[in-house]
C-alpha atoms as a PDB file:
ATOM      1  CA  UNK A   1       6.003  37.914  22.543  1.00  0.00           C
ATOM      2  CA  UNK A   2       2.107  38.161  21.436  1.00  0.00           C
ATOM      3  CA  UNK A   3       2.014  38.289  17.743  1.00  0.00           C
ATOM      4  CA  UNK A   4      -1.499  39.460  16.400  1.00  0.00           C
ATOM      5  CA  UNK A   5      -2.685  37.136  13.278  1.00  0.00           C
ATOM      6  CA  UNK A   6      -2.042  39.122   9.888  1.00  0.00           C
ATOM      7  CA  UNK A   7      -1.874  38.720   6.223  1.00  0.00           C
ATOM      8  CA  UNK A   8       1.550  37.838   6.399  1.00  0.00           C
ATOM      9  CA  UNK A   9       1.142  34.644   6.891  1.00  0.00           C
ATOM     10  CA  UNK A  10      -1.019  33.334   4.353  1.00  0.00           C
ATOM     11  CA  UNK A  11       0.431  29.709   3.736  1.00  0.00           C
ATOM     12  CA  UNK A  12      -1.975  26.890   4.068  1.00  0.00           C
ATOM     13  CA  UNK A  13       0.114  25.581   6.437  1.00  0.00           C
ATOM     14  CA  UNK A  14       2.189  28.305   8.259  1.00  0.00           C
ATOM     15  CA  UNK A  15       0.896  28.168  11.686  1.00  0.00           C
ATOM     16  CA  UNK A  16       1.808  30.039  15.040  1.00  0.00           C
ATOM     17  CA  UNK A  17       1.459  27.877  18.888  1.00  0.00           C
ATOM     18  CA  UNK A  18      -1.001  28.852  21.204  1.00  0.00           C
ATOM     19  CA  UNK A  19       0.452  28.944  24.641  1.00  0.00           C
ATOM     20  CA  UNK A  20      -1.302  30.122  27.487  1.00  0.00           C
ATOM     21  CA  UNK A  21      -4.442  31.763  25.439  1.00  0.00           C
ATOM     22  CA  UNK A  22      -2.165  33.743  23.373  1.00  0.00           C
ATOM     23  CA  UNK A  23      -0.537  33.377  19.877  1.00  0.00           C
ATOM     24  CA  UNK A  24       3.224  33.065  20.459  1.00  0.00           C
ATOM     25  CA  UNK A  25       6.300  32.757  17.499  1.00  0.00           C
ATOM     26  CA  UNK A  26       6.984  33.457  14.258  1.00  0.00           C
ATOM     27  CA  UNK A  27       4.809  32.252  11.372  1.00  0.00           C
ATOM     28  CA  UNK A  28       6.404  29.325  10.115  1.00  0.00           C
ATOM     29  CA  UNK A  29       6.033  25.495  10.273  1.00  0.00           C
ATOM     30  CA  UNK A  30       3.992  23.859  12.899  1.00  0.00           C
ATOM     31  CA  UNK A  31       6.311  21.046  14.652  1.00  0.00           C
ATOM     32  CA  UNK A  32       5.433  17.632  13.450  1.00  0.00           C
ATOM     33  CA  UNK A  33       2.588  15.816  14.907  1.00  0.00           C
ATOM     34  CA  UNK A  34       0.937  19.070  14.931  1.00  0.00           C
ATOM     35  CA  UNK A  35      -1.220  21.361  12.012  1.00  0.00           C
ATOM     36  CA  UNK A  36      -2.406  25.236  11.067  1.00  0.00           C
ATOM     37  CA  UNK A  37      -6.039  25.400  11.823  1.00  0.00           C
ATOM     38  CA  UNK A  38      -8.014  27.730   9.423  1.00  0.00           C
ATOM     39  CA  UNK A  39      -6.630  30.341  12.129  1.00  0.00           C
ATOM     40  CA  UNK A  40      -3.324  29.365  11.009  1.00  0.00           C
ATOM     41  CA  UNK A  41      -2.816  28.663  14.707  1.00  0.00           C
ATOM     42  CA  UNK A  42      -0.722  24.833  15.062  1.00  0.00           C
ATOM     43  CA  UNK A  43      -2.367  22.268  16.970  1.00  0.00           C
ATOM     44  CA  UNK A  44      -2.150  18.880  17.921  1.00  0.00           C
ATOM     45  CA  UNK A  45      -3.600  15.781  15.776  1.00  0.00           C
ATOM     46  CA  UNK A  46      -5.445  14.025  18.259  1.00  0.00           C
ATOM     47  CA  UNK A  47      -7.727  12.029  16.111  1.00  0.00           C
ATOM     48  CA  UNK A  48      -7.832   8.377  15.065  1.00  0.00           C
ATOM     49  CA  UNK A  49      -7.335   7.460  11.567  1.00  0.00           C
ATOM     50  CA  UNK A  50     -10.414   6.854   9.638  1.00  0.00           C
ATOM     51  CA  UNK A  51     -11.557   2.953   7.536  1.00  0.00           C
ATOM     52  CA  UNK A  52      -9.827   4.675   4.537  1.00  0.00           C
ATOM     53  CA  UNK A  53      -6.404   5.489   6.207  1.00  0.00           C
ATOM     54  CA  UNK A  54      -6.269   1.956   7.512  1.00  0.00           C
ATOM     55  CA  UNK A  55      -7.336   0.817   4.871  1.00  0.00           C
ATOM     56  CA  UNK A  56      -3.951   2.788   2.735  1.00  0.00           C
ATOM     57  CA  UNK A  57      -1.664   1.761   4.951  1.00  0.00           C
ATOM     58  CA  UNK A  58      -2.695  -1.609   4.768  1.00  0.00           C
ATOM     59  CA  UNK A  59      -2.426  -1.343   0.967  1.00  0.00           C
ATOM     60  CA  UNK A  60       1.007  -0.221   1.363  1.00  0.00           C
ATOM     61  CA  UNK A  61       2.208  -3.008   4.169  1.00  0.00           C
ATOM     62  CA  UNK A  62       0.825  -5.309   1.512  1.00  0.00           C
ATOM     63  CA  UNK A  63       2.895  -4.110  -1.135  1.00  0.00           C
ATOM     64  CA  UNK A  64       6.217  -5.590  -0.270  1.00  0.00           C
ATOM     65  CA  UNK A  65       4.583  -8.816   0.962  1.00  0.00           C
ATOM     66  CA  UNK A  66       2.831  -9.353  -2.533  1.00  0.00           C
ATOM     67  CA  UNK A  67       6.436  -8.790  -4.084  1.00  0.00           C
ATOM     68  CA  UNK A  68       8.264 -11.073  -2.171  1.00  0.00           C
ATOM     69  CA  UNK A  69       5.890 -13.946  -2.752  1.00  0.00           C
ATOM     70  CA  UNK A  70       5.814 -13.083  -6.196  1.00  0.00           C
ATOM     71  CA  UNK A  71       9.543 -13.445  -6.766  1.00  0.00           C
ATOM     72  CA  UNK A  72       9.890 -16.389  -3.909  1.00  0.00           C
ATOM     73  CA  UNK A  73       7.389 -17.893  -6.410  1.00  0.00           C
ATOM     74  CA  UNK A  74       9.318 -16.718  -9.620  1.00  0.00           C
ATOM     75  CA  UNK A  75      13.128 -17.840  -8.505  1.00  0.00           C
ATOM     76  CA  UNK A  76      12.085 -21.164  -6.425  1.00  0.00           C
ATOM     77  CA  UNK A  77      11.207 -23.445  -8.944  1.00  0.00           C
ATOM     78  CA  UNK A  78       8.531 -26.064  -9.245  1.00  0.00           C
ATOM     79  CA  UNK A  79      10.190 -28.446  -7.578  1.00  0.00           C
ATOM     80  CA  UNK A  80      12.236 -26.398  -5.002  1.00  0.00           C
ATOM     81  CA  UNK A  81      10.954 -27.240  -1.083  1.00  0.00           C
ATOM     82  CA  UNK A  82      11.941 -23.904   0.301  1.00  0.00           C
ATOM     83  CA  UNK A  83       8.811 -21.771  -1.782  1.00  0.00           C
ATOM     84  CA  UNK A  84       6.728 -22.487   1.366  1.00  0.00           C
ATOM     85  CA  UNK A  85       8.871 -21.553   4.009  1.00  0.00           C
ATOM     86  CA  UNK A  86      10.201 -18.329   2.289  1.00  0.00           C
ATOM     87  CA  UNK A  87       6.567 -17.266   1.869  1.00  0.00           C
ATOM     88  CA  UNK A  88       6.060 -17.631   5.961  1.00  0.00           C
ATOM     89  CA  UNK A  89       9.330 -16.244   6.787  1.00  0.00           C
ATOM     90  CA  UNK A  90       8.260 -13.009   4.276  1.00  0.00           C
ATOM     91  CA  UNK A  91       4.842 -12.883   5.912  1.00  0.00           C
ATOM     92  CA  UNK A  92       6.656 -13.033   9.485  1.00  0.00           C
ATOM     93  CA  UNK A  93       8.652 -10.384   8.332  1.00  0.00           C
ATOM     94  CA  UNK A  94       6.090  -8.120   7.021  1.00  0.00           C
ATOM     95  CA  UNK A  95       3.579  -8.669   9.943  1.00  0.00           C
ATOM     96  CA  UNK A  96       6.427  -7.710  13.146  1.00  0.00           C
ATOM     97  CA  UNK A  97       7.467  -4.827  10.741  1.00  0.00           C
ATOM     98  CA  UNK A  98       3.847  -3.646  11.134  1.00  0.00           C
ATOM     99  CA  UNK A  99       3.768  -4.007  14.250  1.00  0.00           C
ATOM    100  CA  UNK A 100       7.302  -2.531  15.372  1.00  0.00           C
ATOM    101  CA  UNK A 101       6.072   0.697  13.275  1.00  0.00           C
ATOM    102  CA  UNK A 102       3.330   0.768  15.687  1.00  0.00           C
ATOM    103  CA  UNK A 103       4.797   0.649  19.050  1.00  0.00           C
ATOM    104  CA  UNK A 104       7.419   3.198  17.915  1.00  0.00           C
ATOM    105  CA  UNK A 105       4.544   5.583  16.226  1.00  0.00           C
ATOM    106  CA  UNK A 106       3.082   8.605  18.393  1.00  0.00           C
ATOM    107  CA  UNK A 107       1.742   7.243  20.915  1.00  0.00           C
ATOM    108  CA  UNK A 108       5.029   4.741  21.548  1.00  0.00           C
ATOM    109  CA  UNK A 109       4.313   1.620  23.114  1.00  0.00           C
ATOM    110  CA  UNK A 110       0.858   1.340  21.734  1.00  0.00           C
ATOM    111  CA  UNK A 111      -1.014  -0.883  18.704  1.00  0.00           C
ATOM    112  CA  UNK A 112      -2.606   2.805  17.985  1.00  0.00           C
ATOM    113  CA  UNK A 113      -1.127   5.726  16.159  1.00  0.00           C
ATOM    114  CA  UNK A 114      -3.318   9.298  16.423  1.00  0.00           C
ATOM    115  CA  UNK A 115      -3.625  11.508  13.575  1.00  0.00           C
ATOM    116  CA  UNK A 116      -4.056  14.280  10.977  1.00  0.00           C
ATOM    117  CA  UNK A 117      -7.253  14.188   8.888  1.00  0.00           C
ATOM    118  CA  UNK A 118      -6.752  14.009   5.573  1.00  0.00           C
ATOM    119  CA  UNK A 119      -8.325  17.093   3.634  1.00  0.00           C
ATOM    120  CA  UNK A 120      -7.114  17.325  -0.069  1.00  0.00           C
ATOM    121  CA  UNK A 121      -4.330  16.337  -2.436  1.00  0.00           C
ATOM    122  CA  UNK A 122      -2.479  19.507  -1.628  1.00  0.00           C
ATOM    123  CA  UNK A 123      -1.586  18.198   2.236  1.00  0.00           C
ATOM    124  CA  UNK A 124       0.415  15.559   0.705  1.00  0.00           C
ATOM    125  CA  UNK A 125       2.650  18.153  -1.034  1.00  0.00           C
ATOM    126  CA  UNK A 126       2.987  20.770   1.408  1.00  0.00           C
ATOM    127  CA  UNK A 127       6.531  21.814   0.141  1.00  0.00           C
ATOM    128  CA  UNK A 128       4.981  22.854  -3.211  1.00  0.00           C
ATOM    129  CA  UNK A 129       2.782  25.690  -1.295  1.00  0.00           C
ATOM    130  CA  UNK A 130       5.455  27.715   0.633  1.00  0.00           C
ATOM    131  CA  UNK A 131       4.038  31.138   0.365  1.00  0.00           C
ATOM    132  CA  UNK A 132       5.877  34.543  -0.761  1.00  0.00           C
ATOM    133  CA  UNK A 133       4.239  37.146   1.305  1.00  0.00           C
ATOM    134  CA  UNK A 134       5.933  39.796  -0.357  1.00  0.00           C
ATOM    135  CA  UNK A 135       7.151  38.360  -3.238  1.00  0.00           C
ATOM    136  CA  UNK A 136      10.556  38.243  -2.300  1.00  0.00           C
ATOM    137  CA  UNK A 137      11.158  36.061   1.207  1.00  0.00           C
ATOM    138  CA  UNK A 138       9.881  32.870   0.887  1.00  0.00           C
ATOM    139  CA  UNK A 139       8.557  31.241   4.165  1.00  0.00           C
ATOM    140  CA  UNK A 140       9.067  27.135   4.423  1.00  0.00           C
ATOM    141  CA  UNK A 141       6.165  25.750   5.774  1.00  0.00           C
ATOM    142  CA  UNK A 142       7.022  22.080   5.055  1.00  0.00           C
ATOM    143  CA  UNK A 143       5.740  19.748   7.025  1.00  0.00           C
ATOM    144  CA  UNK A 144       3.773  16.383   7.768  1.00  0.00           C
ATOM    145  CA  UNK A 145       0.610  17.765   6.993  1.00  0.00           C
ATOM    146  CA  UNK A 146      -0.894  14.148   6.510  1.00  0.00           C
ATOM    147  CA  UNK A 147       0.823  13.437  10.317  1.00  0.00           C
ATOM    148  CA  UNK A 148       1.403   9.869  10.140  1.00  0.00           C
ATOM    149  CA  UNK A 149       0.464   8.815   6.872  1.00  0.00           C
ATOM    150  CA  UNK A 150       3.432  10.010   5.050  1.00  0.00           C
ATOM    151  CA  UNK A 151       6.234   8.988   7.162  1.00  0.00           C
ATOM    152  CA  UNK A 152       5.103   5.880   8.605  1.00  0.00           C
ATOM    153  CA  UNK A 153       5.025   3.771   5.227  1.00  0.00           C
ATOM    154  CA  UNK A 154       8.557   4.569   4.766  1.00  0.00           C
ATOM    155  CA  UNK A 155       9.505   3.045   8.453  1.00  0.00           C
ATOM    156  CA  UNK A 156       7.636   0.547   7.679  1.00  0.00           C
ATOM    157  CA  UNK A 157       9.677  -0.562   4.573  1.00  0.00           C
ATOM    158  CA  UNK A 158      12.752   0.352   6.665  1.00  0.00           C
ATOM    159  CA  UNK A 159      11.754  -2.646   9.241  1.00  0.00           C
ATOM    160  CA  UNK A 160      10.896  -4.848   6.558  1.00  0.00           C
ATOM    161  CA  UNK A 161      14.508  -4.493   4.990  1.00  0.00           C
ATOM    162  CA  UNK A 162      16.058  -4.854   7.964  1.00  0.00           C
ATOM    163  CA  UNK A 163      14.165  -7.776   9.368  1.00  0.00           C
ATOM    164  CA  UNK A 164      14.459  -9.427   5.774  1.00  0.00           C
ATOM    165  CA  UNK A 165      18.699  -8.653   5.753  1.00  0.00           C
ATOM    166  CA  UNK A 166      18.604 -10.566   9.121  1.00  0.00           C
ATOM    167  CA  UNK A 167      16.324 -13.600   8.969  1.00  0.00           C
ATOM    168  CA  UNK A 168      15.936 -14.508   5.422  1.00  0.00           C
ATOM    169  CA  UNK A 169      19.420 -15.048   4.201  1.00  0.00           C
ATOM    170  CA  UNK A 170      19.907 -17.536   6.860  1.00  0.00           C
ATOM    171  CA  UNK A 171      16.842 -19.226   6.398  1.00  0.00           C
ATOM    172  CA  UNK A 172      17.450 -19.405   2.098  1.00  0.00           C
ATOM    173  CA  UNK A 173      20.702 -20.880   2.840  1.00  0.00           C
ATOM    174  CA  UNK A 174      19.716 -23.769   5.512  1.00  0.00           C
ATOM    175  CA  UNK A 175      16.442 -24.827   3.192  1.00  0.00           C
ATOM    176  CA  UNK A 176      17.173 -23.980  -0.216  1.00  0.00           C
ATOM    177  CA  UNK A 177      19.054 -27.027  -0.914  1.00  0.00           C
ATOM    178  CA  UNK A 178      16.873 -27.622  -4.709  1.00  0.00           C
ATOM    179  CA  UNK A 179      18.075 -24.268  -6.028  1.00  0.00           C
ATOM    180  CA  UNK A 180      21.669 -23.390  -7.153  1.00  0.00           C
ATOM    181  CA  UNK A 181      23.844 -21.426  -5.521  1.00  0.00           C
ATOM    182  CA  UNK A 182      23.677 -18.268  -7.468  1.00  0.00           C
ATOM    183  CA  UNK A 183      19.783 -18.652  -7.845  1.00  0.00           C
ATOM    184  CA  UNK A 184      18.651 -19.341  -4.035  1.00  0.00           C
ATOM    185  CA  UNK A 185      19.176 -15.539  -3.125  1.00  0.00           C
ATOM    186  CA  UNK A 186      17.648 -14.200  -6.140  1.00  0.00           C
ATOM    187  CA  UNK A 187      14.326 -13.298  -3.877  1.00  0.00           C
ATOM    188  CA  UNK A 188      16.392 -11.147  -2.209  1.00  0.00           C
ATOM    189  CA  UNK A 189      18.328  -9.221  -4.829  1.00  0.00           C
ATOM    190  CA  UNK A 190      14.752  -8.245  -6.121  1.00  0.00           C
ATOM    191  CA  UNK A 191      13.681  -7.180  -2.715  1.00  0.00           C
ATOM    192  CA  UNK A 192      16.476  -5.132  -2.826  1.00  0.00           C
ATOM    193  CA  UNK A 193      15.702  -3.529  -5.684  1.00  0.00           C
ATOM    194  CA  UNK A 194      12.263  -2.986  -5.176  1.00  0.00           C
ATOM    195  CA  UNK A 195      12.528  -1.603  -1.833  1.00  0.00           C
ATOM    196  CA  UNK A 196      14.215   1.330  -3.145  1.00  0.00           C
ATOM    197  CA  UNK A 197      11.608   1.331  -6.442  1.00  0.00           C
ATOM    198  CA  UNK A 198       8.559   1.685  -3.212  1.00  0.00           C
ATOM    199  CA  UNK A 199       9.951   4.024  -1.264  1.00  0.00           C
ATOM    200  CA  UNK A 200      10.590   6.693  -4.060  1.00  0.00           C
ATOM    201  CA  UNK A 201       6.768   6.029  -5.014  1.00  0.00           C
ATOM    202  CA  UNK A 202       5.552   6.760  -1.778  1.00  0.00           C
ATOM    203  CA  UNK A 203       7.841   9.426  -1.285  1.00  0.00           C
ATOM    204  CA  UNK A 204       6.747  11.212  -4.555  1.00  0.00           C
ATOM    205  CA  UNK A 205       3.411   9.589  -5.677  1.00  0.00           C
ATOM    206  CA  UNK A 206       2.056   9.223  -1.462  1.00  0.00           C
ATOM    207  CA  UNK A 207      -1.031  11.673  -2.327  1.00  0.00           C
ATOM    208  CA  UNK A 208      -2.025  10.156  -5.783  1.00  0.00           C
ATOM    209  CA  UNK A 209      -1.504   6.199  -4.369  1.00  0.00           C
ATOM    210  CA  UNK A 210      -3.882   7.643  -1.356  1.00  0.00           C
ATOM    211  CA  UNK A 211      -6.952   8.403  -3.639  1.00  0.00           C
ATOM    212  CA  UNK A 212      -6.417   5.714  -6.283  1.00  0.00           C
ATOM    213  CA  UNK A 213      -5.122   2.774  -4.373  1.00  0.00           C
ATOM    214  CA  UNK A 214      -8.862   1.301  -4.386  1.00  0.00           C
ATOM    215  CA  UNK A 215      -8.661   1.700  -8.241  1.00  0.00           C
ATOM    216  CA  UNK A 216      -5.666   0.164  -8.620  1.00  0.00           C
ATOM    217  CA  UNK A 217      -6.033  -3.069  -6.775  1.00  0.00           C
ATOM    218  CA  UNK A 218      -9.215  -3.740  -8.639  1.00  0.00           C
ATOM    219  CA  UNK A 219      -7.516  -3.276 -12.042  1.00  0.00           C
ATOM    220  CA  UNK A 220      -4.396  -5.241 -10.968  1.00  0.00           C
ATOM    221  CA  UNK A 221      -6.096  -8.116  -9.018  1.00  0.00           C
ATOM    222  CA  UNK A 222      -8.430  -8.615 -11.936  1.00  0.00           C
ATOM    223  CA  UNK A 223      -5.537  -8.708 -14.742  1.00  0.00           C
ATOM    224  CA  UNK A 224      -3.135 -10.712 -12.649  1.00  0.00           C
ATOM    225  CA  UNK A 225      -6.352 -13.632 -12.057  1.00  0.00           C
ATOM    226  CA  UNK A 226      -7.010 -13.637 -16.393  1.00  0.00           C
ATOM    227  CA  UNK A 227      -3.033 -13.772 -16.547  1.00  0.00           C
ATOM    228  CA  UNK A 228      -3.178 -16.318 -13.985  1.00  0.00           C
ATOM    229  CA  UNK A 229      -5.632 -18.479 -15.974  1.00  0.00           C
ATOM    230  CA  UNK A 230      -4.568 -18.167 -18.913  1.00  0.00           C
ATOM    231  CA  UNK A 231      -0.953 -19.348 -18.187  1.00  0.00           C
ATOM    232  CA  UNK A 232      -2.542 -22.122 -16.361  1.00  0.00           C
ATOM    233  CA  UNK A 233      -4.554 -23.100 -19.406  1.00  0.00           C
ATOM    234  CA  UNK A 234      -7.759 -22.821 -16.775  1.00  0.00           C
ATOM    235  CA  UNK A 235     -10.745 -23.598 -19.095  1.00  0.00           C
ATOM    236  CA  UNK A 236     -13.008 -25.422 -16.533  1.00  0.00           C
ATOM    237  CA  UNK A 237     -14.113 -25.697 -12.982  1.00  0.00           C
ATOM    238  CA  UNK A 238     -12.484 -28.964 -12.802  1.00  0.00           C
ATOM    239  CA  UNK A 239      -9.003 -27.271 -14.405  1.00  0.00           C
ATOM    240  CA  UNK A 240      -9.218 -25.111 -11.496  1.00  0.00           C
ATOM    241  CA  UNK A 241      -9.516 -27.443  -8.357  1.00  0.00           C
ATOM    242  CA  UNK A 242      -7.209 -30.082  -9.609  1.00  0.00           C
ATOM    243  CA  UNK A 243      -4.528 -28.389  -7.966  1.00  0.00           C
ATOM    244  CA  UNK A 244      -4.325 -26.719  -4.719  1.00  0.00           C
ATOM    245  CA  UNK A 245      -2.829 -24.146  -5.905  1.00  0.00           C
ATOM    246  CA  UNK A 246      -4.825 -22.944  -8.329  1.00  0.00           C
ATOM    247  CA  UNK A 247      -7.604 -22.352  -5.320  1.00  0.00           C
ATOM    248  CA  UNK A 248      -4.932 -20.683  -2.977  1.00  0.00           C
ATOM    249  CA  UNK A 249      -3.987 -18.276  -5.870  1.00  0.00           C
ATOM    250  CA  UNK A 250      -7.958 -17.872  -6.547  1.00  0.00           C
ATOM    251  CA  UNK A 251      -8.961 -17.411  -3.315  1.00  0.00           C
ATOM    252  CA  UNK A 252      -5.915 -14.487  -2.632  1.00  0.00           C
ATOM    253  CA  UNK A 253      -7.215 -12.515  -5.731  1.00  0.00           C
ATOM    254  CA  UNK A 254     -11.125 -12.794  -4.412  1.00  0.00           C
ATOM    255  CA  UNK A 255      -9.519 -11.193  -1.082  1.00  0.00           C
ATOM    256  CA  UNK A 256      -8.067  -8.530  -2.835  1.00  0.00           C
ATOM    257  CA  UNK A 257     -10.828  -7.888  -4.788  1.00  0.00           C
ATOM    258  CA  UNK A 258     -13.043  -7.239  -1.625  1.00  0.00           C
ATOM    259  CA  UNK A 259     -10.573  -5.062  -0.081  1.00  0.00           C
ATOM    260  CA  UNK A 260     -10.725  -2.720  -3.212  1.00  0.00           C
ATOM    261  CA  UNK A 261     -14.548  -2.471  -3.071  1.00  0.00           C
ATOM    262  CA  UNK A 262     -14.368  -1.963   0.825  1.00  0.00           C
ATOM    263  CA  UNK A 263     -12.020   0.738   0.087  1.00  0.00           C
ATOM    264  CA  UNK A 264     -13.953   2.442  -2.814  1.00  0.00           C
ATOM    265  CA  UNK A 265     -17.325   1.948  -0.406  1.00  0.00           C
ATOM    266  CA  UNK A 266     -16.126   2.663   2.850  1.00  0.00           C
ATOM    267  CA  UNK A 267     -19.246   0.767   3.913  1.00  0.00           C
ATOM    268  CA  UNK A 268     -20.684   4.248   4.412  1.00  0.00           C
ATOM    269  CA  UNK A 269     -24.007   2.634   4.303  1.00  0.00           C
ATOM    270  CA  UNK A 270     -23.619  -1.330   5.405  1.00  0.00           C
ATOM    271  CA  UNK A 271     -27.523  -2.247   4.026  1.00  0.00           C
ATOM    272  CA  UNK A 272     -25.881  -0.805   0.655  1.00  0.00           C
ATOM    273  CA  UNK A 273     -22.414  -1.482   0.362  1.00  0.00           C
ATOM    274  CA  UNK A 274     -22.102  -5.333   1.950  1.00  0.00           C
ATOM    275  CA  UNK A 275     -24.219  -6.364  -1.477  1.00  0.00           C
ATOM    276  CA  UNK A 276     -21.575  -5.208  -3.406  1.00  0.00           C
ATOM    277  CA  UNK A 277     -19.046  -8.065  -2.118  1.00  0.00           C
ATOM    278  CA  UNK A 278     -21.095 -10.884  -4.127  1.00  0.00           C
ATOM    279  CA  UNK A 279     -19.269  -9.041  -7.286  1.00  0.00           C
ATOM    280  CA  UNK A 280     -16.352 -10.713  -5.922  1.00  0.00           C
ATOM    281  CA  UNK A 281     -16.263 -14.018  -7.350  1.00  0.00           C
ATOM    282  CA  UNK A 282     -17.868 -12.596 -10.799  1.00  0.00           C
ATOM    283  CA  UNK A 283     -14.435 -12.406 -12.712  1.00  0.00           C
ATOM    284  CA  UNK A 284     -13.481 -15.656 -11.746  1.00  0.00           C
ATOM    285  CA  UNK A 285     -16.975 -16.801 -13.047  1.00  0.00           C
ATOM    286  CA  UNK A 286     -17.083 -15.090 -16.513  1.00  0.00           C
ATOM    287  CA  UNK A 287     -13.807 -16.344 -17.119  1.00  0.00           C
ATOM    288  CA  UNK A 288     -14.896 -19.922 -16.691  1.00  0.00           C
ATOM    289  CA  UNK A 289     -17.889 -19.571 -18.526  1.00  0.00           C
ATOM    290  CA  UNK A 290     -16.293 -17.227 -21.623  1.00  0.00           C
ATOM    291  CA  UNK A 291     -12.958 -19.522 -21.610  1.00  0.00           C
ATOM    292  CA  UNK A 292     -14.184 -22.027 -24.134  1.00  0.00           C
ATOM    293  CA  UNK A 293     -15.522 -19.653 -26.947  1.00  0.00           C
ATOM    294  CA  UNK A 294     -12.101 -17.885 -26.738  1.00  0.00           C
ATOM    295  CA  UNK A 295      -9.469 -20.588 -26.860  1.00  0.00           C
ATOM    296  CA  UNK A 296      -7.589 -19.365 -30.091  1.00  0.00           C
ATOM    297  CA  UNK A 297      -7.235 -22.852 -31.592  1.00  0.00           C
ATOM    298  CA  UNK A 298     -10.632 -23.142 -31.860  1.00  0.00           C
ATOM    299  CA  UNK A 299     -10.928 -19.899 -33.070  1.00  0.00           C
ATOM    300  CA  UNK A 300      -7.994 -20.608 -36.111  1.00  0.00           C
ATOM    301  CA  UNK A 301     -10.029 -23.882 -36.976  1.00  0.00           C
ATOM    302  CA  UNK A 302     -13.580 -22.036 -37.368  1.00  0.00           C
ATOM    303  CA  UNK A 303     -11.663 -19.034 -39.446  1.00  0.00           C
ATOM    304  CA  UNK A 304      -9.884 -22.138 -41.579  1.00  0.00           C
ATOM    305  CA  UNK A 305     -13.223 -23.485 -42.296  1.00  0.00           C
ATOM    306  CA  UNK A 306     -15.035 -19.972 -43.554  1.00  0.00           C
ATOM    307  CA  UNK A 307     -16.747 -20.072 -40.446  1.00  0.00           C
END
């Protein structure tokens, strides 16, 4: 049947299929993989995503990595072995997650995935715009608007809970020998919980963690690096390289604080943006150099003295 277009369908995303030249169907949702033109007519996302979509998914793969090291870190103990092989195993197991999601993404088989553009906030939350044409029948237009960027974060974490039920338990219990029995698997009870915690936020907060994810690492890598420091009693440039550690840890944060101002840039403009990376070690720097007039001690001894 030919259906003329009409007022009656006047959801954002209620779309018909063209087949043949002609408008076929009911208004209603577009199938997934596919998305209502501004002639509310369904067609296929054949793009590529842009720097920024990579760019939020690879915020989001990073996610669970971060919070496994930071618990492997937390429950291993300073002078537990197994820290450094737990922190491989959870990178192995983040990294073939990635790359499972990919091969069984649209197109299957492929390191590629095609897509949706992104528009606005408002095709993250499609089901919160299913129109009323007359007020009384309400037409469900639902759908993957944002075609792959909603659904593919929570396969992702799918893989990474299943590859992590299958390798790391064995591995904990072969290597962990310096950790008790009821603290070696501790890692994983938090991954278990925080699995869950992730998929709910990108299930409800997907839209908002896709504009402000820049802002957020920024805040978070530069709070975590003056936590860091501080715990670590890190006064001086020679506090700070007498442990490997300390440069590993130092050297993660810079990272992340060059992927936030990539992602607020988008190196739209290279000759502009690119100067903008020498920020990178500037925290770090001030820190060092501010350190010694804050140390409160010092500060209790010149207030004791009427300084």
């Amino acid at each position: 049947m030919t259906v003329a277009m009409s007022s009656t369908c006047p959801g954002l995303y209620c779309g018909k299929t063209l087949i043949n030249g002609t408008i076929e169907g009911e208004c209603g949702v577009c199938p997934r993989g596919e998305r209502a033109n501004l002639q509310k007519i369904c067609q296929k996302c054949i793009g590529s995503p842009e720097l920024y979509d990579w760019l939020y998914l690879g915020f989001m793969a990073m996610l669970p990595l971060l919070l496994h090291w930071f618990f492997i870190e937390w429950y291993s103990g300073k002078k537990s072995s197994s820290a450094l092989f737990q922190h491989i195993t959870a990178l192995f197991e983040c990294s073939a997650a990635a790359v499972v999601t990919l091969l069984v993404s649209d197109p299957v088989g492929q390191l590629s995935i095609r897509s949706c553009r992104v528009q606005m906030l408002s095709d993250w939350y499609t089901m919160l715009y299913n129109p009323s044409p007359d007020y009384v029948t309400t037409l469900h237009c639902t759908q993957e608007a944002v075609f792959p960027l909603y659904t593919i974060v929570l396969i992702y974490y799918a893989f990474c809970l299943v590859l992590m039920m299958l390798l790391r338990p064995l591995l904990v219990k072969k290597i962990a020998c310096g950790l008790g029995k009821s603290d070696r698997f501790k890692s994983i009870y938090a991954a278990l919980y925080f699995f869950p915690i992730l998929t709910v936020l990108q299930a409800v907060g997907g839209g908002l963690l896709y504009y402000a994810f820049p802002y957020i690492i920024l805040v978070l890598s530069l709070v975590t690096l003056a936590v860091y420091m501080s715990a670590s009693e890190i006064q001086s440039f020679k506090n700070l390289v007498a442990k490997k550690k300390r440069l590993v840890v130092l050297l993660s944060h810079w990272l992340l604080h060059a992927y936030g101002i990539i992602s607020i840039s988008r190196l739209d403009k290279l000759g502009q943006d690119l100067p903008l990376l020498a920020l990178v070690p500037g925290p770090a720097l001030f820190y060092l150099l501010t350190a010694k007039f804050t140390e409160p001690n010092r500060i209790l001894s010149e207030g004791g003295n009427g300084h």
